[in-house]
Protein backbone atom coordinates (compact mmCIF):
# COMPACT_ATOMS: atom_id res chain seq x y z
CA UNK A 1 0.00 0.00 0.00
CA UNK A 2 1.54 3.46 -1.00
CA UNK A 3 1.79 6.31 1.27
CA UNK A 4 -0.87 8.11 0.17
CA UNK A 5 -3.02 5.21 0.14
CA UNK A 6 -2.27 4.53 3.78
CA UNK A 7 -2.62 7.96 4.32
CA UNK A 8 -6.19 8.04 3.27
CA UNK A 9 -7.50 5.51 5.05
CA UNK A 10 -5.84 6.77 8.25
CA UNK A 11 -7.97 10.00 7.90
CA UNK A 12 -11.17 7.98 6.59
CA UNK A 13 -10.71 5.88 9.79
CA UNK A 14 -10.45 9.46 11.38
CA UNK A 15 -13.32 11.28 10.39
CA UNK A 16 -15.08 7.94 11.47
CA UNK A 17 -14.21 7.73 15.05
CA UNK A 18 -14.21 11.84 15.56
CA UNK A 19 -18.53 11.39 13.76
CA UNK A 20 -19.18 8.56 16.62
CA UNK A 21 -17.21 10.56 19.50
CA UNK A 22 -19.29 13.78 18.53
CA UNK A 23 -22.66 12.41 18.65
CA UNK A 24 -22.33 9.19 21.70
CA UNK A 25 -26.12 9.07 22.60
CA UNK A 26 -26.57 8.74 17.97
CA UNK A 27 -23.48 6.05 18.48
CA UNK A 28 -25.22 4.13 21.47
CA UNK A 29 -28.76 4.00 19.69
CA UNK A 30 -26.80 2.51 16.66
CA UNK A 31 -25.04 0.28 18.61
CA UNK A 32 -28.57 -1.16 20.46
CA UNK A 33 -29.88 -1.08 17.17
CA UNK A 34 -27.14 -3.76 16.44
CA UNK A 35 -27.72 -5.37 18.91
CA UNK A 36 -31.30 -6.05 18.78
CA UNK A 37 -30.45 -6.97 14.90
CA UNK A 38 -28.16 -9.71 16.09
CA UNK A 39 -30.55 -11.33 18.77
CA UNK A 40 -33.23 -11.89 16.05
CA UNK A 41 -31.29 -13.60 13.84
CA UNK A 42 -29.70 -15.76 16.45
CA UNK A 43 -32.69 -16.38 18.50
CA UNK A 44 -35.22 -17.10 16.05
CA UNK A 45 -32.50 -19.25 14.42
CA UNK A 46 -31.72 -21.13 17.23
CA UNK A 47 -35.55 -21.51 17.45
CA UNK A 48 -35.35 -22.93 13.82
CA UNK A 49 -32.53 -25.14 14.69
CA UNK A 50 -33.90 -26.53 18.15
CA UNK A 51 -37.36 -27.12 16.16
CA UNK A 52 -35.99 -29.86 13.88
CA UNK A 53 -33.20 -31.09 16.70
CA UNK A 54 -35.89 -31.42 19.37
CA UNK A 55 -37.73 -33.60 17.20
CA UNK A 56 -34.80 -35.78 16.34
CA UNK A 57 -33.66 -36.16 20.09
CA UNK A 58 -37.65 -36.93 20.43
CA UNK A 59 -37.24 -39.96 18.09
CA UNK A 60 -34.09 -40.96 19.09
CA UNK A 61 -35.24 -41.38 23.23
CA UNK A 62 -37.23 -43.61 21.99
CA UNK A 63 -34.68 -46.41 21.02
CA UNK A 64 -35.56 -48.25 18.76
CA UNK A 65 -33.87 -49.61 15.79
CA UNK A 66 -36.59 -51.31 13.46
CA UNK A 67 -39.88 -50.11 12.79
CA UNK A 68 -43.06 -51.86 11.61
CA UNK A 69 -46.08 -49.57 9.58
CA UNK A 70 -48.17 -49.78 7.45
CA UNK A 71 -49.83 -53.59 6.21
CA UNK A 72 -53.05 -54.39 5.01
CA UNK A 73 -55.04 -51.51 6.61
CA UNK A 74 -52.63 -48.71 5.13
CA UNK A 75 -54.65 -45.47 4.53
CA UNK A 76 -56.25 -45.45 7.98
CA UNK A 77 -55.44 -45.51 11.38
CA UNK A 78 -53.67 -48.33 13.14
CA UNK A 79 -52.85 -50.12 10.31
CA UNK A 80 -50.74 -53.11 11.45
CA UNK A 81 -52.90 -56.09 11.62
CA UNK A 82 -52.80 -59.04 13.73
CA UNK A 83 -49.42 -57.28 15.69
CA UNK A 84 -49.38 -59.69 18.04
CA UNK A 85 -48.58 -62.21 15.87
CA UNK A 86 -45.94 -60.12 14.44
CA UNK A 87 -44.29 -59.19 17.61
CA UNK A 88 -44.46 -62.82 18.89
CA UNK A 89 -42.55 -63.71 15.82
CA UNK A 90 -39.92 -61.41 15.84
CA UNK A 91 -39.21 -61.86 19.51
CA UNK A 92 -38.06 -65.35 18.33
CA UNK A 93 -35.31 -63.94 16.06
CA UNK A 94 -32.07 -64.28 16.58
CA UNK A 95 -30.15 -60.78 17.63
CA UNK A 96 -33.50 -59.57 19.02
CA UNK A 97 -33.32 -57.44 22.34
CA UNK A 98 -37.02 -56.85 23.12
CA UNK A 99 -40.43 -55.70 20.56
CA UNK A 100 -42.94 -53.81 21.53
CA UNK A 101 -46.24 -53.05 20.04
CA UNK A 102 -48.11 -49.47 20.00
CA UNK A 103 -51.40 -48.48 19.06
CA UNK A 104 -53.01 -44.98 18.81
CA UNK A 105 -57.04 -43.85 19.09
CA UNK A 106 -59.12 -40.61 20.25
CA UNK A 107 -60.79 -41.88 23.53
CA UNK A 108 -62.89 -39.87 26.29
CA UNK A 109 -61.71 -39.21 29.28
CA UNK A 110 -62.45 -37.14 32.86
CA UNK A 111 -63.36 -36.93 36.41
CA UNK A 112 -66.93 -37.51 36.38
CA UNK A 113 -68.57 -40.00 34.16
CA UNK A 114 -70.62 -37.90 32.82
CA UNK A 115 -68.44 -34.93 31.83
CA UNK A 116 -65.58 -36.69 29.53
CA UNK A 117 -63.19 -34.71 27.13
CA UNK A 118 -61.38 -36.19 24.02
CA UNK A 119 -58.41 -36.91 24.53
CA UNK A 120 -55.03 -39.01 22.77
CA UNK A 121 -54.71 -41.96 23.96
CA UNK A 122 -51.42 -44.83 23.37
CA UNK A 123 -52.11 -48.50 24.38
CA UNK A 124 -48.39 -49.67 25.14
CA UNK A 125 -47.60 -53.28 26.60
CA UNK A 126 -45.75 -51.34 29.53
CA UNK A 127 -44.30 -47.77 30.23
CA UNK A 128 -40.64 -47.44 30.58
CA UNK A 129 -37.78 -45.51 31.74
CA UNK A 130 -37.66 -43.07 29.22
CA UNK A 131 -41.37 -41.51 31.28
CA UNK A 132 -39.39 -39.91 33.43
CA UNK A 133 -42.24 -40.24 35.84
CA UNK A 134 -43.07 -37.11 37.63
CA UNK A 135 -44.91 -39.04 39.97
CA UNK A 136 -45.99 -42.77 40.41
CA UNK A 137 -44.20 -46.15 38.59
CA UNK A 138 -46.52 -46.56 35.47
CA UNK A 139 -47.30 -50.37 34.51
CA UNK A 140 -45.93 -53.27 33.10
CA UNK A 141 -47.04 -56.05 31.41
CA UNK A 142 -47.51 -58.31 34.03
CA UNK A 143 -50.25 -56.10 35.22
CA UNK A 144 -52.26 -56.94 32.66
CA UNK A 145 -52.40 -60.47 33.45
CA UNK A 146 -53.37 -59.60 37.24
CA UNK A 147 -56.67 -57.41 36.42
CA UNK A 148 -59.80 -58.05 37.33
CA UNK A 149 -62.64 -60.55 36.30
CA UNK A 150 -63.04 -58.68 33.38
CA UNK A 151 -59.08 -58.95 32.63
CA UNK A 152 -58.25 -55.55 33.34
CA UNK A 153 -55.75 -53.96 35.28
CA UNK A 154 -57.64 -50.58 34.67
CA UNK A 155 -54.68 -48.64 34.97
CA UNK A 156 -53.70 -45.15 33.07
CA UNK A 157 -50.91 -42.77 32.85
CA UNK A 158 -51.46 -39.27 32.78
CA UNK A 159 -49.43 -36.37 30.91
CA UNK A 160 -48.80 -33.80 33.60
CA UNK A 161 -51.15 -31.34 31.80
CA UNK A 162 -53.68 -33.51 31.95
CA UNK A 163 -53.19 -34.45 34.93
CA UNK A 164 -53.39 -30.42 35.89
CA UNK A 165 -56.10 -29.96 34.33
CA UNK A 166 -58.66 -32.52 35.86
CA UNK A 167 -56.68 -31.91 39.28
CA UNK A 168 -56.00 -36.00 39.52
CA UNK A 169 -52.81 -37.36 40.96
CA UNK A 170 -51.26 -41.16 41.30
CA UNK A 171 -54.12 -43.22 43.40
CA UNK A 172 -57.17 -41.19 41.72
CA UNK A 173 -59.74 -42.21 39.72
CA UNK A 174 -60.45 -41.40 36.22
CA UNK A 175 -63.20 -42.40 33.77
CA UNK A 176 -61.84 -43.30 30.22
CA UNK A 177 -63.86 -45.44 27.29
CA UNK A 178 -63.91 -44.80 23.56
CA UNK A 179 -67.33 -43.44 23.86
CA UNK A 180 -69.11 -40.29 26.02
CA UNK A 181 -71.43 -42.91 26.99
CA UNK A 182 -68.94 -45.96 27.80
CA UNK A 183 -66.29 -45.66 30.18
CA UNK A 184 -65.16 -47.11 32.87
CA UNK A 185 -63.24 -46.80 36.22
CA UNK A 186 -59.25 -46.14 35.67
CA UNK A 187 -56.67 -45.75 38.40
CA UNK A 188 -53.86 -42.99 37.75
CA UNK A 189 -50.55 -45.00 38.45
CA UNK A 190 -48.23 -42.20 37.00
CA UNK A 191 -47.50 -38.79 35.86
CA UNK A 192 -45.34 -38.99 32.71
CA UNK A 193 -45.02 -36.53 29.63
CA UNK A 194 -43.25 -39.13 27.64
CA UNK A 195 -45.72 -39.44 25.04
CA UNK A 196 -47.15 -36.41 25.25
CA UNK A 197 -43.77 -34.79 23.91
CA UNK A 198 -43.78 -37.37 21.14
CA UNK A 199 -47.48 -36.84 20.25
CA UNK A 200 -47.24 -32.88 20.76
CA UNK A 201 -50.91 -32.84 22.52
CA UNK A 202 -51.81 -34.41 25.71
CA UNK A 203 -51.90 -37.86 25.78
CA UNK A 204 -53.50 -40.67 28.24
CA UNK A 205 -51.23 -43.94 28.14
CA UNK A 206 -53.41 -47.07 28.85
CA UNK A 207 -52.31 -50.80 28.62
CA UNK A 208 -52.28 -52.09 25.03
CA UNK A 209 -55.13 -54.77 25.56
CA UNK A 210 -57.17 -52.32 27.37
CA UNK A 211 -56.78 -50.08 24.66
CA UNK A 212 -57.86 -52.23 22.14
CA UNK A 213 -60.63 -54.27 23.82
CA UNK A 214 -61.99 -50.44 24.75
CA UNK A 215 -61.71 -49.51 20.65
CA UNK A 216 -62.90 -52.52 19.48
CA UNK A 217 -59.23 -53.85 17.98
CA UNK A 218 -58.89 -56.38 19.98
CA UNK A 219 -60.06 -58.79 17.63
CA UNK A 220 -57.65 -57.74 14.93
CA UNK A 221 -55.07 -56.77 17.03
CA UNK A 222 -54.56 -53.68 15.12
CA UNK A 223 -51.64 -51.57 16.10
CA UNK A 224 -49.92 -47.97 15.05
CA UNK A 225 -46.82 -49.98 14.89
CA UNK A 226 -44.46 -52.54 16.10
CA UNK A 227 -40.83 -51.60 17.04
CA UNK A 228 -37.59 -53.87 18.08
CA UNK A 229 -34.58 -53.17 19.68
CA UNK A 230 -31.59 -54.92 18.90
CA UNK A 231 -28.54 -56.37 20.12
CA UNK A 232 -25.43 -54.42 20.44
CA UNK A 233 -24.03 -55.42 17.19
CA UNK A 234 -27.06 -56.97 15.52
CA UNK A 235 -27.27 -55.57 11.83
CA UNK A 236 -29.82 -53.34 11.51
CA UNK A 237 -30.30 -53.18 7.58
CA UNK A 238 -30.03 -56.99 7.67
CA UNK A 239 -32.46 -57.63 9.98
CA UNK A 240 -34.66 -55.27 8.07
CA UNK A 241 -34.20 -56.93 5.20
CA UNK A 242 -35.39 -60.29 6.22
CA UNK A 243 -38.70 -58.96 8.01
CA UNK A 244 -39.48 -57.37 4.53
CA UNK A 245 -38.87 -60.09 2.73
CA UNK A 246 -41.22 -61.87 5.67
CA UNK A 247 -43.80 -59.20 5.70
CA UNK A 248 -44.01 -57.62 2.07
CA UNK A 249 -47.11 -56.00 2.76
CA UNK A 250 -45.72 -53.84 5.78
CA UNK A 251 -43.23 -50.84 5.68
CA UNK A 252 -39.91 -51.99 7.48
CA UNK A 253 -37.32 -49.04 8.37
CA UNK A 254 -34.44 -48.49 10.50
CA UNK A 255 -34.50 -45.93 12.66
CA UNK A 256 -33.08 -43.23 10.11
CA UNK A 257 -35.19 -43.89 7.19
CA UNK A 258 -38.17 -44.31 9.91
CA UNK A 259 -37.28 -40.63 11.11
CA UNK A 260 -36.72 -39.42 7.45
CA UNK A 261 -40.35 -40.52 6.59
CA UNK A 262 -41.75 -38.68 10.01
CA UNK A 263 -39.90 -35.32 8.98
CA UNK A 264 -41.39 -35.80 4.97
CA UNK A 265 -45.08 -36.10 6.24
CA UNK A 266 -44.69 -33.00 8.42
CA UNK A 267 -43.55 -30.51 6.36
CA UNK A 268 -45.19 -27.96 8.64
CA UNK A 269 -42.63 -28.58 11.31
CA UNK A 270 -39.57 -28.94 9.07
CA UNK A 271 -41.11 -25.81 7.16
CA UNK A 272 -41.26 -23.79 10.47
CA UNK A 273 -37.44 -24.53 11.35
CA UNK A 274 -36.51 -23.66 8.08
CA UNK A 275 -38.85 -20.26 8.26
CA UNK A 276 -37.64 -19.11 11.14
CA UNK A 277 -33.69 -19.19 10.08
CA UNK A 278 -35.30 -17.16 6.91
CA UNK A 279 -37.12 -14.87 8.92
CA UNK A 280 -34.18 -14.01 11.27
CA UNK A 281 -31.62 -13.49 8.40
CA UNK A 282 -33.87 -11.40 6.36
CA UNK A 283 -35.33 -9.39 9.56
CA UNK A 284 -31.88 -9.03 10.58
CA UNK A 285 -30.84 -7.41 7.50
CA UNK A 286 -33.60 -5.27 7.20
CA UNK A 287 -33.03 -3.76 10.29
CA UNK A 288 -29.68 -3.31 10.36
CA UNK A 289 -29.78 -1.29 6.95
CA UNK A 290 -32.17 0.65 7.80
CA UNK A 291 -30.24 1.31 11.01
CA UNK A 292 -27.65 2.30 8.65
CA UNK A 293 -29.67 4.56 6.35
CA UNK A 294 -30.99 6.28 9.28
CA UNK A 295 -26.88 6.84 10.67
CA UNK A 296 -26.14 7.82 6.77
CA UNK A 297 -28.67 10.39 6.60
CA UNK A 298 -28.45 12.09 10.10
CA UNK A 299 -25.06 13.10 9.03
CA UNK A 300 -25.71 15.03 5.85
CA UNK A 301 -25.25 18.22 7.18
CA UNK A 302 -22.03 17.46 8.46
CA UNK A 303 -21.26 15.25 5.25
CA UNK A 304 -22.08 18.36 3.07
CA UNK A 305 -20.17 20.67 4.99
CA UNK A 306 -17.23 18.26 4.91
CA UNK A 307 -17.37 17.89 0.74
CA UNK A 308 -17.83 22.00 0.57
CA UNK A 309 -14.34 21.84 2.02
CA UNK A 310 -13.20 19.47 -1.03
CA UNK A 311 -13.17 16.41 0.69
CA UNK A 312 -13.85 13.87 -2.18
CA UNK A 313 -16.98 11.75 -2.30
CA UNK A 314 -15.24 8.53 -2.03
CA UNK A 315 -13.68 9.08 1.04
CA UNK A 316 -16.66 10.67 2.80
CA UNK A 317 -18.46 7.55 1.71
CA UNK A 318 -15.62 5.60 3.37
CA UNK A 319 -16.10 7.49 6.74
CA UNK A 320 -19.74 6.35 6.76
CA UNK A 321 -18.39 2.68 5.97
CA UNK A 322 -16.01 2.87 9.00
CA UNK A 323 -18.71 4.06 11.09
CA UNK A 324 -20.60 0.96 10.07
CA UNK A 325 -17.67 -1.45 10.48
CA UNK A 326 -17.45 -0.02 14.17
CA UNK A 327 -20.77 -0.10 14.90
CA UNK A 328 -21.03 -3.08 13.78
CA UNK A 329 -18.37 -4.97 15.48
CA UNK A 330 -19.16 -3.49 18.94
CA UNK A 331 -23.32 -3.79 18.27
CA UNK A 332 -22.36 -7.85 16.73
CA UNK A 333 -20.24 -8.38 19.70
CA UNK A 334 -22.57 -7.71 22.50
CA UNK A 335 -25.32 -9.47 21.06
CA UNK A 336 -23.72 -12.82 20.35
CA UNK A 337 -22.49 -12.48 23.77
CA UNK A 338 -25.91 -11.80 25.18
CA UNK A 339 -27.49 -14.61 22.95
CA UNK A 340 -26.88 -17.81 25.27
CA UNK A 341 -28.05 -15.94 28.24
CA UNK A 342 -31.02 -15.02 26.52
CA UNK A 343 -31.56 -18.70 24.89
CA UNK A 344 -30.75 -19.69 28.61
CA UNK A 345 -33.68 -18.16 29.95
CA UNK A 346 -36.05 -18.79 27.05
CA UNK A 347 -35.36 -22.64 27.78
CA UNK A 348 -36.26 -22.53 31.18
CA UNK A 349 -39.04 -20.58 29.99
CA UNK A 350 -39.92 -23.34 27.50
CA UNK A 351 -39.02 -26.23 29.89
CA UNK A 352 -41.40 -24.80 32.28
CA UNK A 353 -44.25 -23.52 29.68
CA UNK A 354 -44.15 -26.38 27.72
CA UNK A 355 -42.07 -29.38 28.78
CA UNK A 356 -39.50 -28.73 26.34
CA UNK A 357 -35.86 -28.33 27.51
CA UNK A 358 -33.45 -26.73 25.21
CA UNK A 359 -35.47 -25.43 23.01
CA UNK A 360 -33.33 -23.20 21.66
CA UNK A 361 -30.17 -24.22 20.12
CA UNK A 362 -27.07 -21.98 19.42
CA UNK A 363 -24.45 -24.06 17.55
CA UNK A 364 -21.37 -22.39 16.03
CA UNK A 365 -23.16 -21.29 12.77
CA UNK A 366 -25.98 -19.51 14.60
CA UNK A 367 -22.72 -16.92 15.92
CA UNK A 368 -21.24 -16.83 12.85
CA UNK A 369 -24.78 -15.75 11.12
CA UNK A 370 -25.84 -12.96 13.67
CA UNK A 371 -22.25 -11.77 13.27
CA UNK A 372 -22.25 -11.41 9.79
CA UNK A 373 -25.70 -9.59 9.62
CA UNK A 374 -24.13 -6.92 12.04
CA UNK A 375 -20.57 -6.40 10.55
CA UNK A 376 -20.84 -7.54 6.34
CA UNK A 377 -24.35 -6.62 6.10
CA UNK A 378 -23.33 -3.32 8.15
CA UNK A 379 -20.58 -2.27 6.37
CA UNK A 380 -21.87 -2.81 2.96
CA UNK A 381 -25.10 -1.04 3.68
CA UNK A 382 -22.95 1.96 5.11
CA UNK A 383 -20.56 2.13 2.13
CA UNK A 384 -23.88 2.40 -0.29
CA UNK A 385 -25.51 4.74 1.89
CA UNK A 386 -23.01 6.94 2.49
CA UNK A 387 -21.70 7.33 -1.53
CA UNK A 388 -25.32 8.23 -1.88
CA UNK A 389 -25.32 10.69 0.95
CA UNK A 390 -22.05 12.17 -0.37
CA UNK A 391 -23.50 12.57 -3.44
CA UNK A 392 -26.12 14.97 -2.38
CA UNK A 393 -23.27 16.40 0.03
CA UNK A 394 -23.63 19.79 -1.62
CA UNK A 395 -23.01 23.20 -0.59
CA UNK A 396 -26.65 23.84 -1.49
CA UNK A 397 -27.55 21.64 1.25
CA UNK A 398 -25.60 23.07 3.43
CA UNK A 399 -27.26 26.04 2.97
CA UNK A 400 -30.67 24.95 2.60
């Protein structure tokens, strides 16, 4: 770089820091403004990001490795028939840790009898660790067997927001059936938001049998689907193999492809994630621009007094861009160090709103994005602005 070269930018950097030392309360608003720019692109990305991530960690709590859809019924609800028979035979293969069968319907369910509210409902064969139980041990599948004469255990699980909202705790009773006008008598053995997370709506987990009997499956054994967990080292593609060359009629999937065909029938979710990183890089940009506009055209007075004194367009124009490179590096700075005490506090917000924990995700890219808004975006936009605001730098507006 030749002397004059360096010399010019040292009095373009110049001007720039003696504009933001005369006017600090116009430097601190444009620094806020920064700010604020930053946090909603790296909030509402994280948001984006901890959408789709959620839902993966959602899916993979559940641990399992092969999953079983579909069959003769496909096109409604519950469509694996006779599951029992297909869980009984794939508990006889080799490399198999355990199977368990899962079946979905809209029952009725509330304090009094005759004052039931629809509500999800999941027949499992027992709960399991992954409840988390807030409060009571759930069932297993030995309860079943002990019911009454009826065969029942009449036992239910309760989401705690359901739970909350008919003011029932482990030991009281509930009345469930798949009908306002036939329910019966359920125990609450445990408070558990396991499925409820899954499902994204309250959910009532009854034993599978129940369930069924209740819907009128029984007979079928119908079933949402079967899944199996496998040995450490078992094969997974394999295995999946020979239950679809068993069952041709049913969809077989490891757990990847299983998740990849969740995601592609809810595009509204994967839509949303992908939204929200949109919406946060566009709003972002948006504001800080017009941040910089607004910086740009405060100055014009000064900007035209400065070019009646011959100071040449480019470098007033440059004085404007170091104003935005400063601005933007202290403005980008603050707010990616504010963002993951702020996504701190919005995830204990969640995890107590909503039963979500970490809602909000800030990997290394979210940083890098919110940065870049404030200092590329910023300095670009400033350059623009301020050749245009050098260009009407005349000594008619000055004196106008």
């Amino acid at each position: 770089m030749s002397h004059a070269s360096l010399a010019r930018l040292r009095a373009i950097v110049g001007l720039g820091l003696a504009q933001l030392r005369h006017s600090p309360g116009r430097t601190a608003l444009a620094v806020g403004g920064v700010v604020l720019a930053v946090l909603s692109v790296t909030l509402l990305a994280s948001l984006g990001v901890g959408v789709v991530e959620t839902g993966q960690e959602q899916f993979d709590d559940a641990g399992r490795d092969i999953w079983i859809t579909g069959g003769p019924a496909a096109g409604g609800e519950n469509e694996v028939v006779d599951a029992s028979t297909v869980a009984a035979d794939l508990r006889e293969r080799e490399g198999v840790g355990d199977v368990s069968t899962v079946a979905m319907h809209d029952v009725y369910l509330g304090t009094d009898p005759d004052a039931v509210k629809p509500i999800a409902a999941v027949g499992v064969e027992g709960t399991h660790g992954h409840f988390e139980f807030e409060d009571g041990d759930g069932f297993d599948g030995a309860m079943t067997a002990d019911g009454d004469e009826e065969g029942r255990s009449s036992v239910v699980v309760l989401d705690p927001a359901t739970a909350d909202r008919f003011d029932v705790g482990v030991g009281d009773t509930v009345y469930v059936g798949a009908g306002r006008q036939a329910v019966d008598a359920y125990t609450v053995v445990g408070v558990g938001s396991y499925y409820s997370q899954f499902l994204g709506t309250e959910a009532a987990t009854i034993p599978l049998p129940e369930l069924q009997s209740m819907t009128g499956t029984a007979g079928s054994s119908r079933a949402s689907f079967v899944t199996v967990n496998l040995e450490d080292g078992a094969d997974r593609e394999a295995f999946a193999d020979d239950v679809r060359a068993e069952y041709p009629t049913y969809d077989v999937r490891t757990a990847d492809d299983q998740f990849a065909a969740m995601v592609g029938d809810r595009h509204l979710v994967v839509a949303s994630g992908v939204a929200l990183v949109g919406l946060a890089t566009v709003g972002g940009v948006a504001l800080t621009a017009n941040l910089f506009v607004l910086v740009a055209y405060q100055q014009r007075e000064t900007l035209a007094a400065l070019r009646a004194i011959g100071l040449s367009r480019r470098l007033l124009a440059g004085t404007i861009g170091v104003q935005g490179a400063l601005i933007g590096l202290l403005g980008g700075a603050i707010g990616v160090a504010a963002t993951p005490v702020l996504a701190a506090g919005l995830n204990r917000l969640s995890t107590g709103v909503i039963g979500f924990e970490r809602l909000l995700r800030t990997p290394l890219e979210v940083f890098v994005l919110g940065f870049a808004v404030a200092v590329v975006v910023g300095v670009l936009v400033a350059l623009v602005t301020g050749w245009y605001a050098s260009r009407s730098a005349t000594v008619a507006a000055l004196e106008s």
